[in-house]
Protein backbone atom coordinates (compact mmCIF):
# COMPACT_ATOMS: atom_id res chain seq x y z
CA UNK A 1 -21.25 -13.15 19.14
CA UNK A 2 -23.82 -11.06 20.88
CA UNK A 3 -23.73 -7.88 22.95
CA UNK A 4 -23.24 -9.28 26.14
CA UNK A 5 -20.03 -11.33 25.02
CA UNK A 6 -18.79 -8.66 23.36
CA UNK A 7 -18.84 -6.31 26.23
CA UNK A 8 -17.23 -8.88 28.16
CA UNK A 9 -14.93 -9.50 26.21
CA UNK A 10 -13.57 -5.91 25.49
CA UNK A 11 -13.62 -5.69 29.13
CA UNK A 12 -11.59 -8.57 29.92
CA UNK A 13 -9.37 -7.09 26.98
CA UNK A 14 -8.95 -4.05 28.66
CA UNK A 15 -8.20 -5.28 31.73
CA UNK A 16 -5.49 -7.84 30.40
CA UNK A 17 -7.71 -11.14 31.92
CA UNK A 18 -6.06 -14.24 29.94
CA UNK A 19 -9.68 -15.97 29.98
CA UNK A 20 -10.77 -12.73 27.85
CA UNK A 21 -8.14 -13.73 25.80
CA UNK A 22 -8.67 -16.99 25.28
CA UNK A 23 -11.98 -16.10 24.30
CA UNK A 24 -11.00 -12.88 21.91
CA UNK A 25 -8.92 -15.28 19.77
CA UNK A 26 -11.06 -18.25 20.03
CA UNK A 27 -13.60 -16.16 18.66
CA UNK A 28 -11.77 -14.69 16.04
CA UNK A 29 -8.87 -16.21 15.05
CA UNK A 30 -10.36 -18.32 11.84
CA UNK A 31 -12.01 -15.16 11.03
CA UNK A 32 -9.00 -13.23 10.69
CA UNK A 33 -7.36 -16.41 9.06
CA UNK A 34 -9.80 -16.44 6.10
CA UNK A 35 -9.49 -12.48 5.33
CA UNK A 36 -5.77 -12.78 5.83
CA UNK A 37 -6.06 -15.65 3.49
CA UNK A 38 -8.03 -13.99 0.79
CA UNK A 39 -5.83 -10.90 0.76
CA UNK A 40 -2.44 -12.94 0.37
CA UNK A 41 -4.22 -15.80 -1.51
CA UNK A 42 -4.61 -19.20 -0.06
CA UNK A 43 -1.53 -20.84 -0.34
CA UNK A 44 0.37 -18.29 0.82
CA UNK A 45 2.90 -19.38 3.84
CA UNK A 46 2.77 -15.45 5.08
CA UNK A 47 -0.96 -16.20 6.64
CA UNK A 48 0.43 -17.42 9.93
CA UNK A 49 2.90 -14.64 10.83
CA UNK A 50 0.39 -11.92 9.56
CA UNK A 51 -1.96 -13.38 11.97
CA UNK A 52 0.17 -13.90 14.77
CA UNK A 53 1.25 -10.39 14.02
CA UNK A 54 -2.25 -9.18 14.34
CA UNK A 55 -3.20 -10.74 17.78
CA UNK A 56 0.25 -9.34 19.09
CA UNK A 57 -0.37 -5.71 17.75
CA UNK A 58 -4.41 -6.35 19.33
CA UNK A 59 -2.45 -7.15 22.90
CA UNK A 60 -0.28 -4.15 22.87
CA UNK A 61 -3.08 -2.07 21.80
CA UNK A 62 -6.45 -3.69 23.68
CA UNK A 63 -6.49 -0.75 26.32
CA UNK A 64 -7.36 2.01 22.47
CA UNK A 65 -10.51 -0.14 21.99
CA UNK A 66 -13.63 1.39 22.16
CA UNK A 67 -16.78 -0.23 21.65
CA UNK A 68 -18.95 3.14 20.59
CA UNK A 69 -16.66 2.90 17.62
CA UNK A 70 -17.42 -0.41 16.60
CA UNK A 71 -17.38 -3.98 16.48
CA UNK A 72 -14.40 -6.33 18.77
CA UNK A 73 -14.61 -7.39 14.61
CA UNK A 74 -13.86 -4.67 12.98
CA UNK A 75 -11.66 -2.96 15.67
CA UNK A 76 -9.32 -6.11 14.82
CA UNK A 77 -9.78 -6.40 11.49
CA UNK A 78 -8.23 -2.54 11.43
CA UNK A 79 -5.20 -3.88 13.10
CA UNK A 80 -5.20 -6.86 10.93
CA UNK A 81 -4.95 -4.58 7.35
CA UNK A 82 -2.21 -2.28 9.35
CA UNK A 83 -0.26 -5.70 9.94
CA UNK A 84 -0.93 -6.81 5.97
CA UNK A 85 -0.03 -3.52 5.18
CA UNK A 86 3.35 -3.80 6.54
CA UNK A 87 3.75 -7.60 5.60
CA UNK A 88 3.53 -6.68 1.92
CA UNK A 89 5.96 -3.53 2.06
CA UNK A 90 8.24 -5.80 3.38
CA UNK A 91 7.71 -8.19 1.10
CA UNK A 92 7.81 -6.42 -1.82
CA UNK A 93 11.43 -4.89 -0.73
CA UNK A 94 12.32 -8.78 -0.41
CA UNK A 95 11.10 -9.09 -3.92
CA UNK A 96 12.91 -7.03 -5.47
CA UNK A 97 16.15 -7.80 -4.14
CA UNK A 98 15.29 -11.33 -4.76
CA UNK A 99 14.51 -10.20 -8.35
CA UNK A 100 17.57 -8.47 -9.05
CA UNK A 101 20.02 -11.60 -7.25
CA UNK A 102 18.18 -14.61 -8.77
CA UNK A 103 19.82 -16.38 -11.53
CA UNK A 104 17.16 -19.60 -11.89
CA UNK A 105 14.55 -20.40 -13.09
CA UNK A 106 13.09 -16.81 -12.34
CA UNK A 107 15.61 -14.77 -14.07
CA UNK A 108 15.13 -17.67 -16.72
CA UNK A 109 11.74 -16.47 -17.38
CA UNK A 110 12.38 -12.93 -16.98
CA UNK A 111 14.98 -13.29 -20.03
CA UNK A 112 12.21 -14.91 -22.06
CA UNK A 113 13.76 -18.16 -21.87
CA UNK A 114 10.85 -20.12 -20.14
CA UNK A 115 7.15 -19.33 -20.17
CA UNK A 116 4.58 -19.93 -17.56
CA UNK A 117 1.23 -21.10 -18.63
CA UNK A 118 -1.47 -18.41 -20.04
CA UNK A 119 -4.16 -19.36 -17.97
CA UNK A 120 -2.31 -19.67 -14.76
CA UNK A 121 -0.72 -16.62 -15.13
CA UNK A 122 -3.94 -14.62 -15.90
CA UNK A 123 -5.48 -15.88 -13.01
CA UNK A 124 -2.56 -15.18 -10.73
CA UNK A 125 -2.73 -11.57 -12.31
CA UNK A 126 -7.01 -11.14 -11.50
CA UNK A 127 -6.66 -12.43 -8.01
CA UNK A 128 -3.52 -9.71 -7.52
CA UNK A 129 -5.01 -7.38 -8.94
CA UNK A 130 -8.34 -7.80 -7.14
CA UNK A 131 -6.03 -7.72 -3.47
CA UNK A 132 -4.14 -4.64 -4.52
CA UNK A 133 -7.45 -2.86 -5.32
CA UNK A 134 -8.83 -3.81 -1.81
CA UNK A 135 -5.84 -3.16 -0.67
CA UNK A 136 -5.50 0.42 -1.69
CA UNK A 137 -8.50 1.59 -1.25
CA UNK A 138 -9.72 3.59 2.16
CA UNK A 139 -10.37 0.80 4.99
CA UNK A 140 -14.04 1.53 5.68
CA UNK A 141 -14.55 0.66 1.74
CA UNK A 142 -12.38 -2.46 1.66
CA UNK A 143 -13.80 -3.75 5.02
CA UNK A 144 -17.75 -3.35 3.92
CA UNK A 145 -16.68 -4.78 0.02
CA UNK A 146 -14.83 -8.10 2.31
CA UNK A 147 -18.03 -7.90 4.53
CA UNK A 148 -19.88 -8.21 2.14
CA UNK A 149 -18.73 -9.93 -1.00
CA UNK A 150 -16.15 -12.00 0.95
CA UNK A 151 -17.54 -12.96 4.40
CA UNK A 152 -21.09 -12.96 2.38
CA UNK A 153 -22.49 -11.26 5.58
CA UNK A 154 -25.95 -9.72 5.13
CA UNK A 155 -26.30 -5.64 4.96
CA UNK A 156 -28.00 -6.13 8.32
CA UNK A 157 -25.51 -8.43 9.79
CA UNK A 158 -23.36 -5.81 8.37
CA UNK A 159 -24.94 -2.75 10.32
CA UNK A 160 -24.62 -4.65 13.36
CA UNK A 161 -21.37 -5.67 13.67
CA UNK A 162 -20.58 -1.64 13.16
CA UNK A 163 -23.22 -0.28 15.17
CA UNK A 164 -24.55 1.63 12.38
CA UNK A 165 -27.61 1.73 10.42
CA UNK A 166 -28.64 -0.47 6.85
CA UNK A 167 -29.12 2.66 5.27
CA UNK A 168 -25.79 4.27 6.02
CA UNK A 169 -24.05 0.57 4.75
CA UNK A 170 -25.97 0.38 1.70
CA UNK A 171 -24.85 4.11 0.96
CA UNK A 172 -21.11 2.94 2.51
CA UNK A 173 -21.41 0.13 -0.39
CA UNK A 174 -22.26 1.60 -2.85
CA UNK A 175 -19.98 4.88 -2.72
CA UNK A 176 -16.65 1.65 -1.75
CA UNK A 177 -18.19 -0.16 -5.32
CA UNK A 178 -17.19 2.80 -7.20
CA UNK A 179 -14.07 3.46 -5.49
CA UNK A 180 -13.21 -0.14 -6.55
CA UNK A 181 -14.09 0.19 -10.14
CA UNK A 182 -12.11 2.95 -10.34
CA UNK A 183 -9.27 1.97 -8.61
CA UNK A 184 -9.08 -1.37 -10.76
CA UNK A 185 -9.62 0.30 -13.83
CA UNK A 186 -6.31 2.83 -12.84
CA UNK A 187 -4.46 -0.71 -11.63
CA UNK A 188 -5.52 -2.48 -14.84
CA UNK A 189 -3.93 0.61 -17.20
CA UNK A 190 -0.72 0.58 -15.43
């Protein structure tokens, strides 16, 4: 999306035009699909209502957005962790009441009485740890490491989209790499 779209976008946005709208989420609404979907992991059946969460939270809240902050991108992609955020508090409350009233297959395997496969269940474990890394860490880091490694955009593309400069996301990188290896190594010893 260039400049000019942008602009006129966040100004339709502002001013509530549905054809701004249209456009906003036409524009973005894979986009925030696919992080949604890497954060939740793929099959998840939570993508939808996060993302219709985060376009309804965007409406109520289009008049904040400023573009000398940033991207139309990342001002929504903000929204869009705020709206995971919650999703996953919520969720995990429902876990653990769902924990404590199962009596299946679930509390089956809790009691040691079935076993899920090795593999699957280390690979379940990576991918949740990897999200609850991302997840904790500060949002500038997460969003740049999803950027980046996720989204595979370039360090330039990068720069752009925040209206900063390569060197300052190169410096944001590498400062959000370390945060990450340290957060994963604290996640991995609990």
């Amino acid at each position: 999306m260039d400049e000019a779209q942008a602009s006129r976008i966040a100004y339709g946005l502002r001013a509530g035009q549905p054809e701004a709208w249209a456009m906003f989420y036409d524009a973005f609404a894979e986009r925030v699909w696919r992080a949604t979907a890497r954060l939740l992991g793929p099959a998840s059946t939570d993508i939808a209502d996060v993302v219709q969460e985060t376009f309804l939270a965007a409406a109520r809240s289009a008049r904040t957005y400023d573009p000398a902050k940033g991207s139309l991108w990342f001002w929504l992609w903000g929204i869009a962790r705020r709206q995971l955020a919650l999703h996953l508090r919520k969720k995990q409350r429902w876990q653990q009441v769902t924990v404590l009233a199962s009596n299946g297959r679930l509390s089956r395997w809790l009691e040691g009485q079935e076993s899920m496969p090795a593999d699957t269940l280390e690979a379940r474990e990576l991918s949740e740890l990897v999200r609850a890394t991302l997840g904790a860490l500060p949002a500038e880091y997460a969003d740049v490491l999803t950027a980046k490694y996720l989204d595979e955009l370039s360090v330039e593309a990068i720069a752009q989209e925040e209206r900063s400069t390569e060197t300052a996301i190169y410096s944001r990188l590498a400062r959000a790499r370390q945060a990450f290896r340290d957060a994963f190594r604290k996640k991995q010893n609990v």
